[in-house]
Protein backbone atom coordinates (compact mmCIF):
# COMPACT_ATOMS: atom_id res chain seq x y z
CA UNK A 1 -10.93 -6.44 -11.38
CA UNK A 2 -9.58 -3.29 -11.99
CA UNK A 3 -10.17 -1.92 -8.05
CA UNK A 4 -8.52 -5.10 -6.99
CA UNK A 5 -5.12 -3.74 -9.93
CA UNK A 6 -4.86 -0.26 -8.63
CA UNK A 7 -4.81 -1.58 -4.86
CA UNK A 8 -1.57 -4.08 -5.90
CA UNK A 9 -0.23 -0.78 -7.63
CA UNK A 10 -0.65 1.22 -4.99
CA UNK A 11 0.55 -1.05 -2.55
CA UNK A 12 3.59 -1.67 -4.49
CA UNK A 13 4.47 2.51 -5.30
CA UNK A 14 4.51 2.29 -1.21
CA UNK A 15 6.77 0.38 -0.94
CA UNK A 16 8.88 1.45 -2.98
CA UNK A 17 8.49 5.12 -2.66
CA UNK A 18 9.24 4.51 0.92
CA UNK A 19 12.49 2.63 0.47
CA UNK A 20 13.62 5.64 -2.32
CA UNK A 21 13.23 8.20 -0.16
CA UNK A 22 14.95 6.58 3.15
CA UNK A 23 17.80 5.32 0.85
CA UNK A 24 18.34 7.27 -2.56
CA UNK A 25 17.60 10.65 -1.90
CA UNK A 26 20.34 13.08 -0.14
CA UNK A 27 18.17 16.58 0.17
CA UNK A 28 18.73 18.30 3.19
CA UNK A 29 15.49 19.24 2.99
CA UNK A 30 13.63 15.84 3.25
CA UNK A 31 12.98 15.60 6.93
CA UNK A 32 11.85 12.52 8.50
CA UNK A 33 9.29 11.64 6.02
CA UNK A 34 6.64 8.24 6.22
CA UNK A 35 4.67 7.58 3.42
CA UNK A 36 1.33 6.78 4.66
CA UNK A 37 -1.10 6.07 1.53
CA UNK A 38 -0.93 5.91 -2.02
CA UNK A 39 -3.93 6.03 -4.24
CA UNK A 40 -4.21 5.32 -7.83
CA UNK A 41 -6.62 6.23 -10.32
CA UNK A 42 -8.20 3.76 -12.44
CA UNK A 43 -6.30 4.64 -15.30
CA UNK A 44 -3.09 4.67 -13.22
CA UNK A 45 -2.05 7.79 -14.95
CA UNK A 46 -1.71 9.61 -11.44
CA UNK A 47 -1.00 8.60 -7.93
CA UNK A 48 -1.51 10.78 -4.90
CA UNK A 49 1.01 9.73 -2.67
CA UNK A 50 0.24 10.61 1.40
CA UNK A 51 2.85 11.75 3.47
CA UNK A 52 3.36 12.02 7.18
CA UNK A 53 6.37 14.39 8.29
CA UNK A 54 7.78 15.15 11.83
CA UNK A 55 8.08 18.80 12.36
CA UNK A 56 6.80 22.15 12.04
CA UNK A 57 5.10 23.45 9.20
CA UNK A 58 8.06 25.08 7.79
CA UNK A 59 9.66 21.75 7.76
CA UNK A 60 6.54 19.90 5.98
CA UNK A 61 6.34 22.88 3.22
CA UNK A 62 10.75 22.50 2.86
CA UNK A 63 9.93 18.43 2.18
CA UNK A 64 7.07 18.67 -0.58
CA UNK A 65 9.67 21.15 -2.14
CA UNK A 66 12.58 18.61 -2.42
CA UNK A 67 10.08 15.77 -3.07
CA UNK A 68 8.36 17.97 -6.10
CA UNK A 69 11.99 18.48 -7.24
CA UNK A 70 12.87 14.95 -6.95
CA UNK A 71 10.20 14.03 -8.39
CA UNK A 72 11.45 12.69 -12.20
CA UNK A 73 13.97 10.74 -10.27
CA UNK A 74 11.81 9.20 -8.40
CA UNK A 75 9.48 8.40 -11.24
CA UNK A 76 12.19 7.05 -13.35
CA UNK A 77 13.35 4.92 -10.02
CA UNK A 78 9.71 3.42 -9.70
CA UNK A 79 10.03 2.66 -13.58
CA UNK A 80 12.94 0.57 -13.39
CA UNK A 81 12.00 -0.89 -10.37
CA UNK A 82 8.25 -1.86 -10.61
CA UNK A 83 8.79 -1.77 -14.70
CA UNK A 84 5.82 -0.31 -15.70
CA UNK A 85 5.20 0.78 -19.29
CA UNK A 86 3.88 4.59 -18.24
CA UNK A 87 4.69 5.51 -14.82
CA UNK A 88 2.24 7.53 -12.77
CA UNK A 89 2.45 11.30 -11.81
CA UNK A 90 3.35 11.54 -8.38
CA UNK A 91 0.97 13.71 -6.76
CA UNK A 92 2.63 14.81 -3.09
CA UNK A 93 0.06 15.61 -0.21
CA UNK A 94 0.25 15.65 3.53
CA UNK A 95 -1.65 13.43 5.19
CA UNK A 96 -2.62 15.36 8.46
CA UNK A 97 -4.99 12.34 10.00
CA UNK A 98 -2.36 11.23 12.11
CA UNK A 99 -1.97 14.86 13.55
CA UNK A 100 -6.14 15.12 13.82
CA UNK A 101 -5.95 11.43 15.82
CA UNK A 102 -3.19 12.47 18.58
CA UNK A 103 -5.25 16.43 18.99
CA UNK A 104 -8.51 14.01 19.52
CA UNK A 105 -6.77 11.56 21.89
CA UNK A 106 -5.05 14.41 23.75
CA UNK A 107 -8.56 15.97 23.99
CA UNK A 108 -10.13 12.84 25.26
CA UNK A 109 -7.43 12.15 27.80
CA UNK A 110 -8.14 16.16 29.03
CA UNK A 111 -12.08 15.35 29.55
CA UNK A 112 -10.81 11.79 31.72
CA UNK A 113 -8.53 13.70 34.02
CA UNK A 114 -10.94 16.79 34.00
CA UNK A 115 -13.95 14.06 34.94
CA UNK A 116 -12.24 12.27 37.85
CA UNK A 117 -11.08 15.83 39.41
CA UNK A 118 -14.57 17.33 39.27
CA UNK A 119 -15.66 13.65 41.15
């Protein structure tokens, strides 16, 4: 029962997270910024939120900056909003699988064209 909790928790910090940072925040810094995952402990005491930025690395490091600055706003935002008793700790990370899936795909597209030249 208490997987099936932290999932709905989760689910909902996405959300919301997502529609915070698009809408409330004003940093320069934030670039263009999805939020991918969220994972909760069982406790909920801390949530890893899973970020996907466009950009260099330069602009990914700039983005966890502002985000670990924002990050008692957006804690008090998800409080208000989702009303829990103890919010979570946001835990920022960046989620690089989409990055490892378009280097693989790129790779495998390389081997088809390399294939039918060789033929």
């Amino acid at each position: 029962m208490a997987k099936i909790r932290t999932g709905r928790v989760g689910e909902q910090i996405k959300k919301e997270l997502s529609l915070l940072i698009q809408s409330e925040l004003k940093d320069p810094r934030i670039g263009f910024i999805t939020v991918t995952g969220v994972e909760v402990t069982g406790d909920l005491s801390q949530a890893k939120v899973y970020l996907s930025v466009f950009g260099e690395q330069e602009q990914k490091d700039n983005s966890l900056k502002a985000l670990a600055k924002a990050n008692g706003f957006l804690r008090s935002e998800l409080g208000k909003r989702i009303r829990f008793r103890h919010v979570p700790e946001l835990i920022f990370k960046i989620d690089e699988s989409i990055a490892y899936g378009s280097r693989i795909e790129k790779l495998l597209g390389d081997i088809g064209t390399d294939k039918n030249e060789s033929e």
